[in-house]
C-alpha atoms as a PDB file:
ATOM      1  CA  UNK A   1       0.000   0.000   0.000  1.00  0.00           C
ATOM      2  CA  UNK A   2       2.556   2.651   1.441  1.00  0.00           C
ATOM      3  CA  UNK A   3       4.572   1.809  -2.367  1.00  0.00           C
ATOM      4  CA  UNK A   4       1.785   2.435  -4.166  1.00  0.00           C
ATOM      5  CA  UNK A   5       0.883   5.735  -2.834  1.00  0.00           C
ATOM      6  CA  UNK A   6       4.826   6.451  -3.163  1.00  0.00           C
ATOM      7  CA  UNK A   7       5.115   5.793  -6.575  1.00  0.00           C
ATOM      8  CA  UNK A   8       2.275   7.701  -6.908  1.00  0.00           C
ATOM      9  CA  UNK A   9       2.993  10.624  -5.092  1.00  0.00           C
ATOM     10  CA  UNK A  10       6.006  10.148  -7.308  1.00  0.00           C
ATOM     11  CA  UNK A  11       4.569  12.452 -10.374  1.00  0.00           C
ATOM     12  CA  UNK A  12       3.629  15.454  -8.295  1.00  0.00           C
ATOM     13  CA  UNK A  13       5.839  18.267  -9.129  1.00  0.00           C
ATOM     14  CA  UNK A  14       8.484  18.722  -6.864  1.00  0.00           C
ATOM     15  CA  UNK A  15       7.431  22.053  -5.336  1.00  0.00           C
ATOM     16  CA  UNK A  16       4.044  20.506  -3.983  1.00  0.00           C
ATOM     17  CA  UNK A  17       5.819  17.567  -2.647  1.00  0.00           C
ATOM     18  CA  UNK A  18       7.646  20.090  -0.809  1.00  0.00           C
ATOM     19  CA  UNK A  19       4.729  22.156   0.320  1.00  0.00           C
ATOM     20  CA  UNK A  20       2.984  19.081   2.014  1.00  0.00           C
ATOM     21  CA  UNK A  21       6.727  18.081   3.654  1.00  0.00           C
ATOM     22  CA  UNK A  22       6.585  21.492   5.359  1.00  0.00           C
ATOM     23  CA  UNK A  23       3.628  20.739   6.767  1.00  0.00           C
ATOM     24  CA  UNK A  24       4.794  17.392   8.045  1.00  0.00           C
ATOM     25  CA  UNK A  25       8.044  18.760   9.001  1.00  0.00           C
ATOM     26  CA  UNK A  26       5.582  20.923  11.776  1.00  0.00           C
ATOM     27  CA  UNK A  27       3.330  18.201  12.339  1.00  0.00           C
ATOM     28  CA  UNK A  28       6.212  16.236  13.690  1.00  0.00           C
ATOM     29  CA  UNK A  29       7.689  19.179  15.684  1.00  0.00           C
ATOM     30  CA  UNK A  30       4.605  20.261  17.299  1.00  0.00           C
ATOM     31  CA  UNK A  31       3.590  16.446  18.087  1.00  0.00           C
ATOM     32  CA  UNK A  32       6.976  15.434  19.542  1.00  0.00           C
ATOM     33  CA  UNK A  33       8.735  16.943  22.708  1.00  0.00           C
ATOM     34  CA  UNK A  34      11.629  15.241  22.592  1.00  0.00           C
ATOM     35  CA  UNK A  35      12.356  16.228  18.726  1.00  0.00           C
ATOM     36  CA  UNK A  36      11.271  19.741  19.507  1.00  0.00           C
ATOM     37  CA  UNK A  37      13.693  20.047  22.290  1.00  0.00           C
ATOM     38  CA  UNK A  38      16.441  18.256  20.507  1.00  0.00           C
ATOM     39  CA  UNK A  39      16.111  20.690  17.940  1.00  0.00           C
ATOM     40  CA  UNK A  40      16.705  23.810  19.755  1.00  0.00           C
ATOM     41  CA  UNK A  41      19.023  22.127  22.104  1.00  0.00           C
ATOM     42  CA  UNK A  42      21.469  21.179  18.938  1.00  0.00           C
ATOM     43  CA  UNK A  43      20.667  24.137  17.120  1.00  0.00           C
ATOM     44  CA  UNK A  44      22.066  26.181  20.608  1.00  0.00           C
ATOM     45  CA  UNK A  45      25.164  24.113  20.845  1.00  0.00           C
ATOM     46  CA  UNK A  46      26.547  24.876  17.328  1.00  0.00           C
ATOM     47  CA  UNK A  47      26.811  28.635  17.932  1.00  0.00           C
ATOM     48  CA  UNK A  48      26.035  29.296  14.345  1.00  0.00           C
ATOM     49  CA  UNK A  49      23.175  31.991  15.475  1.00  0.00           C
ATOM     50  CA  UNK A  50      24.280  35.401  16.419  1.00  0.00           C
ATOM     51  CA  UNK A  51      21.165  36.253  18.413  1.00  0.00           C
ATOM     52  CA  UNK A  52      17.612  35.291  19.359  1.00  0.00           C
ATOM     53  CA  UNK A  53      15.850  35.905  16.033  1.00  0.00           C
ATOM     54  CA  UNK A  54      18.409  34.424  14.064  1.00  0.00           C
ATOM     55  CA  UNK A  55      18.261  30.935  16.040  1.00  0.00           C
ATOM     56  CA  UNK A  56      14.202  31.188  15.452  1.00  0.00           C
ATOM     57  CA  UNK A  57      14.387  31.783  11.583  1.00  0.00           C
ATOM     58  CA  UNK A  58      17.410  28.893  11.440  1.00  0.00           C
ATOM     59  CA  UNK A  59      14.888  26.586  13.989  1.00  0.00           C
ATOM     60  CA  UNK A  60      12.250  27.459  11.409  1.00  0.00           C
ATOM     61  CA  UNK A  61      13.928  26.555   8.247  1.00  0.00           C
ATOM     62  CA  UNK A  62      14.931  23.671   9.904  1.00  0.00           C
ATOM     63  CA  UNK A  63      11.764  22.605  10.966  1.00  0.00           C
ATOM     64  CA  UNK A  64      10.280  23.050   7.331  1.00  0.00           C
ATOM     65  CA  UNK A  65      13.651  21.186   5.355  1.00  0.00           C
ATOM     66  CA  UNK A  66      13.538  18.320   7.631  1.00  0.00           C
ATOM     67  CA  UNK A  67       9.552  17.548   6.533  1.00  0.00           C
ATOM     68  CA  UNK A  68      10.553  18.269   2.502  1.00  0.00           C
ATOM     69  CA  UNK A  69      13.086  15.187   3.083  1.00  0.00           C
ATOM     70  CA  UNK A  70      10.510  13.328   3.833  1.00  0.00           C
ATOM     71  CA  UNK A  71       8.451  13.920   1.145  1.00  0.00           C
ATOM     72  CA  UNK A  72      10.671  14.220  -1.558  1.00  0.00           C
ATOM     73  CA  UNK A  73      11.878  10.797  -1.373  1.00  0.00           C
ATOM     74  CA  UNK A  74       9.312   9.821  -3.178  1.00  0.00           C
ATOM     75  CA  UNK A  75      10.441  11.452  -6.373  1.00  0.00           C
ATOM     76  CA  UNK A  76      14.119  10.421  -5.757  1.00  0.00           C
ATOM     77  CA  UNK A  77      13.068   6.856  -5.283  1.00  0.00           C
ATOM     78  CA  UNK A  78      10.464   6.022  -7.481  1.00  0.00           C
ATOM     79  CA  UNK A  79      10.410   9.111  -9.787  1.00  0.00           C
ATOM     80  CA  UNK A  80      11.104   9.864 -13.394  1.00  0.00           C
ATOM     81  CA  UNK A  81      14.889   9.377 -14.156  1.00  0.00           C
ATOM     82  CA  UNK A  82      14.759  11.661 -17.321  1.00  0.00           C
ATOM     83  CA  UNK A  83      12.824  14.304 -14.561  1.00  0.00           C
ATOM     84  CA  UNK A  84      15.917  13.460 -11.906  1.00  0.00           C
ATOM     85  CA  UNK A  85      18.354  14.154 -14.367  1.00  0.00           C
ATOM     86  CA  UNK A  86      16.946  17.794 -15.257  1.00  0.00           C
ATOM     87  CA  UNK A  87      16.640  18.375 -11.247  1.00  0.00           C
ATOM     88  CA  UNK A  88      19.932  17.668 -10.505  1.00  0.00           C
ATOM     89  CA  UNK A  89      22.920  20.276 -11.287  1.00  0.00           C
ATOM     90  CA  UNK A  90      26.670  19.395 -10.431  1.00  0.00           C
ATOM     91  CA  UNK A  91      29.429  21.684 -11.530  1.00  0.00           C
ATOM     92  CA  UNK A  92      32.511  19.645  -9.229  1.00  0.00           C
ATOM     93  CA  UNK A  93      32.177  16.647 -11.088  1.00  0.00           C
ATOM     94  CA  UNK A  94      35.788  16.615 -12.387  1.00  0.00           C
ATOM     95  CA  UNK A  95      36.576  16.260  -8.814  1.00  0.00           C
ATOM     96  CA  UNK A  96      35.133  12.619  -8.772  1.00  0.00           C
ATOM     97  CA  UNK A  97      37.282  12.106 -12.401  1.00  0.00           C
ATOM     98  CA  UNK A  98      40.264  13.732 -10.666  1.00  0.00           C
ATOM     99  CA  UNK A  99      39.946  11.189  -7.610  1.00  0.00           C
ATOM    100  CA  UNK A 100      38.999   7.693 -10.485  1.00  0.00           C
ATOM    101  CA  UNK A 101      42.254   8.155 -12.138  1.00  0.00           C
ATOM    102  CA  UNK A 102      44.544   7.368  -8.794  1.00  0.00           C
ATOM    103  CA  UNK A 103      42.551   4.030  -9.177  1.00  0.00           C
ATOM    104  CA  UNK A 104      42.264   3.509  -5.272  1.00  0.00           C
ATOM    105  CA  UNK A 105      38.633   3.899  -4.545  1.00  0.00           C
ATOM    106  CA  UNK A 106      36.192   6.360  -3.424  1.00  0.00           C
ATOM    107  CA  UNK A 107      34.660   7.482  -0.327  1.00  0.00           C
ATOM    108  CA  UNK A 108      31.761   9.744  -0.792  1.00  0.00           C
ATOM    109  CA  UNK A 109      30.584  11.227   2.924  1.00  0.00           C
ATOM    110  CA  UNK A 110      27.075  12.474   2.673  1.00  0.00           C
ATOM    111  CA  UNK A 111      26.144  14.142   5.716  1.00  0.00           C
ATOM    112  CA  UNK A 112      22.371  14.202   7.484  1.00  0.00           C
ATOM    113  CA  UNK A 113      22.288  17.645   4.984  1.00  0.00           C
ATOM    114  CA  UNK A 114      20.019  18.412   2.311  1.00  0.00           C
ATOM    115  CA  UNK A 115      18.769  15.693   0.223  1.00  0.00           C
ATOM    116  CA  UNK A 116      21.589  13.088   0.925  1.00  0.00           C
ATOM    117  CA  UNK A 117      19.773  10.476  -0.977  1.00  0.00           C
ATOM    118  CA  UNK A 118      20.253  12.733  -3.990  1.00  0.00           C
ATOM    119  CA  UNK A 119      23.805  12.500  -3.323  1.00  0.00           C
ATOM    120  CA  UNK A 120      23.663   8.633  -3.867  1.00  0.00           C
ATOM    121  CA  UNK A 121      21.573   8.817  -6.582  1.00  0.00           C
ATOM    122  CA  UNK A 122      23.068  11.309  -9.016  1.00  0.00           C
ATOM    123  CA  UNK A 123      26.740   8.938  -8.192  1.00  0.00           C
ATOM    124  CA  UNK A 124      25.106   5.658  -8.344  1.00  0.00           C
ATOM    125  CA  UNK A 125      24.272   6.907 -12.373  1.00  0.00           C
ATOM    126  CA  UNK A 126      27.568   7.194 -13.324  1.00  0.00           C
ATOM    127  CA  UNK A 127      29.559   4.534 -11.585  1.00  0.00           C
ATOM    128  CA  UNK A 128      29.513   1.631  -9.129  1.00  0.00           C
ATOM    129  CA  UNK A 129      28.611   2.999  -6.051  1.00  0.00           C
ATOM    130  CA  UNK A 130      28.130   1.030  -2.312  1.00  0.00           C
ATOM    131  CA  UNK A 131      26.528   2.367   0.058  1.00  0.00           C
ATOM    132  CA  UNK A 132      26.134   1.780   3.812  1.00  0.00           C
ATOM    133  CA  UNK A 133      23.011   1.875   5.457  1.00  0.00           C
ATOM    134  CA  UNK A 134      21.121   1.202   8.645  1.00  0.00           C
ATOM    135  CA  UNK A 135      18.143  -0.676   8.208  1.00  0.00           C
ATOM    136  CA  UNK A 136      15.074   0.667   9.832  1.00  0.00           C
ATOM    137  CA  UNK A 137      13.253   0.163  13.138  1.00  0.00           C
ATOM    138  CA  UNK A 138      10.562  -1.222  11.760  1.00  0.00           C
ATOM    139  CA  UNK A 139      11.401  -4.481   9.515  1.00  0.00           C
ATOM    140  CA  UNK A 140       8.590  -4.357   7.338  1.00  0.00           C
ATOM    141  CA  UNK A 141      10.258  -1.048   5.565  1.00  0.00           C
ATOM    142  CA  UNK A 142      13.355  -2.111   4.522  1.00  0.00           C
ATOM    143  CA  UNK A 143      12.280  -3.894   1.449  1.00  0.00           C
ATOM    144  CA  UNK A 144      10.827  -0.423   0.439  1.00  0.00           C
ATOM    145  CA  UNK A 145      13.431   1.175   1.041  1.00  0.00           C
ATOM    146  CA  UNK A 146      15.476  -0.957  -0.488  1.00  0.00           C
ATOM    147  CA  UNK A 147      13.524  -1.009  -3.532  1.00  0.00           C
ATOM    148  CA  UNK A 148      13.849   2.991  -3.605  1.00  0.00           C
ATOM    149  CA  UNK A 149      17.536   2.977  -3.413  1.00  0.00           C
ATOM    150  CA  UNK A 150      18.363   0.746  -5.637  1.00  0.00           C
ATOM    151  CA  UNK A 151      18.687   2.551  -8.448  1.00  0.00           C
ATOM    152  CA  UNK A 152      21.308   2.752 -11.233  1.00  0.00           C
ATOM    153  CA  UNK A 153      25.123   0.923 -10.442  1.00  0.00           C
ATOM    154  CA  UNK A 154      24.180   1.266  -6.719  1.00  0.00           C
ATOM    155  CA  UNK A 155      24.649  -1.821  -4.134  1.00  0.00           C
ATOM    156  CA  UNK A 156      23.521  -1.376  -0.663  1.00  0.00           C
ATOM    157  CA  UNK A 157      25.532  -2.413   2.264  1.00  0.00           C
ATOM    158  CA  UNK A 158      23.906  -2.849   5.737  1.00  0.00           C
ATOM    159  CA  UNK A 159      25.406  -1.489   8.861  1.00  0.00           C
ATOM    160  CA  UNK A 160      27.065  -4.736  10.071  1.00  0.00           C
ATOM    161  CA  UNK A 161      30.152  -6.537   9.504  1.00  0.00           C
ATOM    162  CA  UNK A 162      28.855  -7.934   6.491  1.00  0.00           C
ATOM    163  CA  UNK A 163      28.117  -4.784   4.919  1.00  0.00           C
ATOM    164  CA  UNK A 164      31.595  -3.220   6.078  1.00  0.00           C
ATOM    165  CA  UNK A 165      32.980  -6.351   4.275  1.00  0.00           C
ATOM    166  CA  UNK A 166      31.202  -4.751   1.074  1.00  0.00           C
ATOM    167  CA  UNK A 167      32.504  -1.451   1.595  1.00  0.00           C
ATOM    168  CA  UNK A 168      36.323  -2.954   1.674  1.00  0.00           C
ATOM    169  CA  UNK A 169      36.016  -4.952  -1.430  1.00  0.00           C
ATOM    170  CA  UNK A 170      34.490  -2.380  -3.431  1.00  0.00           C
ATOM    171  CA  UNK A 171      37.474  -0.372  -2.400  1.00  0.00           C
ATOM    172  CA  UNK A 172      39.620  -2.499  -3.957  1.00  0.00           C
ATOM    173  CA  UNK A 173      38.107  -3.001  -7.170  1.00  0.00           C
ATOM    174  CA  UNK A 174      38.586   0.724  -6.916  1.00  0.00           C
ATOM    175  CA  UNK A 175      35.329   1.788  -6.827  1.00  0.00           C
ATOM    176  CA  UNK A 176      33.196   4.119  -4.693  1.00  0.00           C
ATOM    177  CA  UNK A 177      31.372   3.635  -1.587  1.00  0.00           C
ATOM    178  CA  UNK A 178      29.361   6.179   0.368  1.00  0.00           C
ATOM    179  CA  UNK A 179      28.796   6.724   4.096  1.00  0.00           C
ATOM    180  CA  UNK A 180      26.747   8.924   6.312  1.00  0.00           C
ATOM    181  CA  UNK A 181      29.268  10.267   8.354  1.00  0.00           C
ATOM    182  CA  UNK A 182      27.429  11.934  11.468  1.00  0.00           C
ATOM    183  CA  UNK A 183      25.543   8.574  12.127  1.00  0.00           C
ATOM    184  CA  UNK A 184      26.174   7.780  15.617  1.00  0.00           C
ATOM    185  CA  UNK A 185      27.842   4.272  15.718  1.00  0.00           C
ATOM    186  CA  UNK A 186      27.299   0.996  18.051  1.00  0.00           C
ATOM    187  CA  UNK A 187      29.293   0.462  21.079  1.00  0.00           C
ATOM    188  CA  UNK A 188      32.804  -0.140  20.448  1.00  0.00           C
ATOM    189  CA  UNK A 189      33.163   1.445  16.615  1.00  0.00           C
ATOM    190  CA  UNK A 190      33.362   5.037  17.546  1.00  0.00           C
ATOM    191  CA  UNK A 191      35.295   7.568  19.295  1.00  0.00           C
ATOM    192  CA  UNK A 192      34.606  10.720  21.377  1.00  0.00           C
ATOM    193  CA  UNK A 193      35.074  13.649  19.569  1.00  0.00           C
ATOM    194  CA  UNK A 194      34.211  17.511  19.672  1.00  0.00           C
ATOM    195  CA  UNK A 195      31.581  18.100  17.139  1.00  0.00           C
ATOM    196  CA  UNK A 196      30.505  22.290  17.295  1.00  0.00           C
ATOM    197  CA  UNK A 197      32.258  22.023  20.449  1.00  0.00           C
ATOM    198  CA  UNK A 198      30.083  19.069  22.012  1.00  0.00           C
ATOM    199  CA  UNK A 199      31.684  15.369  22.352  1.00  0.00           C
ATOM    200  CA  UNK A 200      29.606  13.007  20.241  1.00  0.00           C
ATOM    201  CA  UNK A 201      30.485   9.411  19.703  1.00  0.00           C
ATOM    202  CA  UNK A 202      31.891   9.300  16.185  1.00  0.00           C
ATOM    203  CA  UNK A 203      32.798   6.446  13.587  1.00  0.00           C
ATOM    204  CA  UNK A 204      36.326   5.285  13.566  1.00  0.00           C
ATOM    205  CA  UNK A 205      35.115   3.366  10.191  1.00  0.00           C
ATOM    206  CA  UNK A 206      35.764   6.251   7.684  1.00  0.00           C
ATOM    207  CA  UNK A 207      39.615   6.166   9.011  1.00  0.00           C
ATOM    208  CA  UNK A 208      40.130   2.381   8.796  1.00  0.00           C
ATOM    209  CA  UNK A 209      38.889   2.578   5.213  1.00  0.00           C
ATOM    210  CA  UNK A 210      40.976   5.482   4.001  1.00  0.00           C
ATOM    211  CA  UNK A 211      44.102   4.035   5.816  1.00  0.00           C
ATOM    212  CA  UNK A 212      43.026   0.582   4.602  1.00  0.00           C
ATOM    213  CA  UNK A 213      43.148   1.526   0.679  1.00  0.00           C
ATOM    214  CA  UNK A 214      44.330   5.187   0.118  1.00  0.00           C
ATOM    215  CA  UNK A 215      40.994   6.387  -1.139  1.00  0.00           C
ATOM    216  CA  UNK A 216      39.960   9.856  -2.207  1.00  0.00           C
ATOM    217  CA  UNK A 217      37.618  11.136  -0.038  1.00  0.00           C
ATOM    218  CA  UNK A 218      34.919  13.421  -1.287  1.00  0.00           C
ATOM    219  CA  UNK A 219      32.126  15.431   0.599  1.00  0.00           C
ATOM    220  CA  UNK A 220      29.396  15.280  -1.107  1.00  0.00           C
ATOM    221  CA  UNK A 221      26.091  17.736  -0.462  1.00  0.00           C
ATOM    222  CA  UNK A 222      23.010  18.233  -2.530  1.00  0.00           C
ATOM    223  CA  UNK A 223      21.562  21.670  -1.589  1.00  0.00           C
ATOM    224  CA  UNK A 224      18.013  21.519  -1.792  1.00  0.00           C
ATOM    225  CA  UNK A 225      16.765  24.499  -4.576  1.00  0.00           C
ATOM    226  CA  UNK A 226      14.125  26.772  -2.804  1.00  0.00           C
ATOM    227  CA  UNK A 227      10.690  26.862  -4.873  1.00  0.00           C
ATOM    228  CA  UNK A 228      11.170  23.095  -5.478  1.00  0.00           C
ATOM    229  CA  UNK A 229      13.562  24.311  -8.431  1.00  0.00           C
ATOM    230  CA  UNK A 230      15.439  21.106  -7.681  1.00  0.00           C
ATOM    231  CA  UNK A 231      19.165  20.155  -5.983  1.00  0.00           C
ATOM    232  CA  UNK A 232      22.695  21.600  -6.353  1.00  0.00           C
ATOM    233  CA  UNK A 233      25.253  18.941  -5.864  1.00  0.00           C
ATOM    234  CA  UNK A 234      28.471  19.918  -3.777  1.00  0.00           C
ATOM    235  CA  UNK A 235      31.359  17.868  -3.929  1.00  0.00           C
ATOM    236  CA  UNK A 236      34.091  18.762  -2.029  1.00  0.00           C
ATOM    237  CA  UNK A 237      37.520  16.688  -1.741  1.00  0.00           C
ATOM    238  CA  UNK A 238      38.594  16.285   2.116  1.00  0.00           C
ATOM    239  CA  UNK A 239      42.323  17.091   2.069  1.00  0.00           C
ATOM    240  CA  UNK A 240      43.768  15.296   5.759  1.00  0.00           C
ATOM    241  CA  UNK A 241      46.127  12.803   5.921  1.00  0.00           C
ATOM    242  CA  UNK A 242      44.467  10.851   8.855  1.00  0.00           C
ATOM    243  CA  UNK A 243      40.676  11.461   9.134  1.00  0.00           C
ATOM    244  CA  UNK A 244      40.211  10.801  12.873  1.00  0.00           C
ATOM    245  CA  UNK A 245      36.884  11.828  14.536  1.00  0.00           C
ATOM    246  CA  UNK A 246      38.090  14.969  15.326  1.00  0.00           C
ATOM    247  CA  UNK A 247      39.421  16.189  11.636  1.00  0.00           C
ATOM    248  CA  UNK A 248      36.347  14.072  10.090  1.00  0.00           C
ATOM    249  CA  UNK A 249      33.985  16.158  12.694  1.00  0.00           C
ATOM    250  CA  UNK A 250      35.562  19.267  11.616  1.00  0.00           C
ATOM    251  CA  UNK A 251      34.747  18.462   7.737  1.00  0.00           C
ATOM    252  CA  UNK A 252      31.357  17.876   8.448  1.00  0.00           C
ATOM    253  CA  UNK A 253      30.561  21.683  10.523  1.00  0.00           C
ATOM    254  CA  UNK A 254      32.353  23.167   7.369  1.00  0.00           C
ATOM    255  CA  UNK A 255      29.313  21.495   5.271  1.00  0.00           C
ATOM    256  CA  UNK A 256      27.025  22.653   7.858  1.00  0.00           C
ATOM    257  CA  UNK A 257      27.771  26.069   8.367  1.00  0.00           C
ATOM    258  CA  UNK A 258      27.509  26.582   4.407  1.00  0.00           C
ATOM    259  CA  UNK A 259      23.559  25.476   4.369  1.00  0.00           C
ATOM    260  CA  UNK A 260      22.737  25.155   8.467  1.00  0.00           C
ATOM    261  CA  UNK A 261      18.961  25.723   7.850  1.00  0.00           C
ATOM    262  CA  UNK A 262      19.006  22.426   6.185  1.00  0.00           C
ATOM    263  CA  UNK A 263      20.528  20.574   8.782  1.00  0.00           C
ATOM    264  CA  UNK A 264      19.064  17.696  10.403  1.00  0.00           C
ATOM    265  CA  UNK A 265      19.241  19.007  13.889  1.00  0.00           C
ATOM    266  CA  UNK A 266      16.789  16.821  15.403  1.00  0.00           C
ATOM    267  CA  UNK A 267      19.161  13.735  14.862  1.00  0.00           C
ATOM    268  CA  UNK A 268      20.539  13.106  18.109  1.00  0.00           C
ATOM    269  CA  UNK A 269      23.945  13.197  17.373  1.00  0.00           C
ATOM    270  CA  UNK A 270      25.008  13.691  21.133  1.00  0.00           C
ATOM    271  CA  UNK A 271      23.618  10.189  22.218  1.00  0.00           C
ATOM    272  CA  UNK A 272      25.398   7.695  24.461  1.00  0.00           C
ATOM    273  CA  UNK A 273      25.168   4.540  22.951  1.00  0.00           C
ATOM    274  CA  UNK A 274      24.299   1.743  24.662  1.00  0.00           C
ATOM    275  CA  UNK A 275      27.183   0.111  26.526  1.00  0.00           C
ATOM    276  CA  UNK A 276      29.388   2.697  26.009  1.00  0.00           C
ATOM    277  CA  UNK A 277      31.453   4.736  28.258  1.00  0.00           C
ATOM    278  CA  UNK A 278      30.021   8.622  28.149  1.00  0.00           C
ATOM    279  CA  UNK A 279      32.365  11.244  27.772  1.00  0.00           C
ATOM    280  CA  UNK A 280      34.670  12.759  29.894  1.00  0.00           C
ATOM    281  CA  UNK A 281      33.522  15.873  32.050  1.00  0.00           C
ATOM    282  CA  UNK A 282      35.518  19.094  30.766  1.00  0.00           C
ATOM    283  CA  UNK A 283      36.556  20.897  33.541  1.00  0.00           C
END
């Protein structure tokens, strides 16, 4: 049922999908304490307001991007590919053919910013991409999403050894994987590290890989267009010679602070993970 009235929802312009997200986008902030305080509370710690008003209009925007990337996925996973193809622009694709000729791999890191599935997407077109995910909460919508995704040269690579087996091998066929790089990890695969001056528990994974096969690595951030005008694709290479937590948080609040309003500051990136040890106090 719920893929039907996707694919269906599917042919509605862009810009209407996106004025029923910001509706949902308030919905779920007016229905939810805990996301409506972990919204302002994130939004507070990054420092990226100068004042009162400004932290409302960013909280707004927020509020209204989060419920567009929602409903957009719809169009990015069962819409037109001809109608993809006109939404997306990229200009920094010879950074991608800069990175394929060392012949060591690819790692795209698409941050919880903008439309991130775009990111996939628009990569997934032009070569063999693999890309990690978490499966969801709920069982019964994986296969969707699933289905959605896999589009184009993309493979999808679950969050578990198994999957992080798929990310190495695809390395060295020298090809390209992508990873969401603000996704708080299990117990055990992460580190404590400042992130807009807050410890959260961040993946050691992106590290191993780049150490592991001497891979590019590439930000990659599709700006979502206002007026449902579409998505401008950002790709950005990431220029370190070891990406620990702390230089691979530090990437990711450079993306941020160029579009914060489209931040997914309701994530709760500052979460303890089960098991593991919470950080230390600064005194």
């Amino acid at each position: 049922m719920l893929l039907t009235v996707m694919k269906w929802c599917s042919r509605m312009p862009l810009a209407v999908l996106h004025f029923f997200g910001t509706g949902l986008g308030w919905t779920v902030y007016l229905l939810s304490p805990t996301y409506r305080r972990r919204c302002r509370e994130n939004l507070q710690i990054s420092g990226l307001c100068a004042d009162e008003g400004a932290a409302r209009r960013m909280l707004h925007a927020a509020v209204a991007e989060a419920g567009k990337g929602i409903a957009e996925l719809c169009k990015i996973w069962f819409g037109d590919e001809a109608e993809l193809q006109r939404l997306v622009t990229c200009d920094d694709w010879p950074v991608v053919e800069a990175a394929q000729r060392t012949g060591k791999g690819i790692i795209f890191l698409t941050p919880h910013i903008g439309c991130f599935d775009v990111s996939a997407w628009y990569g997934a077109q032009r070569m063999p991409l693999t890309v990690l995910y978490r499966p969801p909460k709920r069982p019964d919508l994986e296969p969707l999403m699933i289905a959605g995704r896999r589009r184009g040269k993309m493979q999808l690579a679950p969050a578990t050894l198994v999957g992080v087996r798929q990310l190495y091998k695809a390395l060295r066929r020298g090809e390209a994987i992508g990873v969401l790089p603000d996704q708080a990890p299990g117990t055990g695969e992460g580190e404590w590290a400042d992130f807009f001056g807050r410890p959260a528990y961040t993946m050691t994974l992106v590290s191993r890989l780049k150490a592991t096969s001497g891979a590019a690595v590439i930000m990659a951030f599709a700006e979502r267009l206002p007026q449902g005008r579409g998505y401008r694709l950002h790709l950005t290479p990431v220029v370190t010679k070891a990406l620990d937590p702390a230089a691979l948080n530090r990437a990711i609040e450079d993306v941020v602070r160029r579009c914060p309003g489209q931040y997914l500051w309701g994530y709760n990136r500052y979460k303890v993970p089960a098991g593991a040890q919470p950080p230390a106090v600064k005194q």
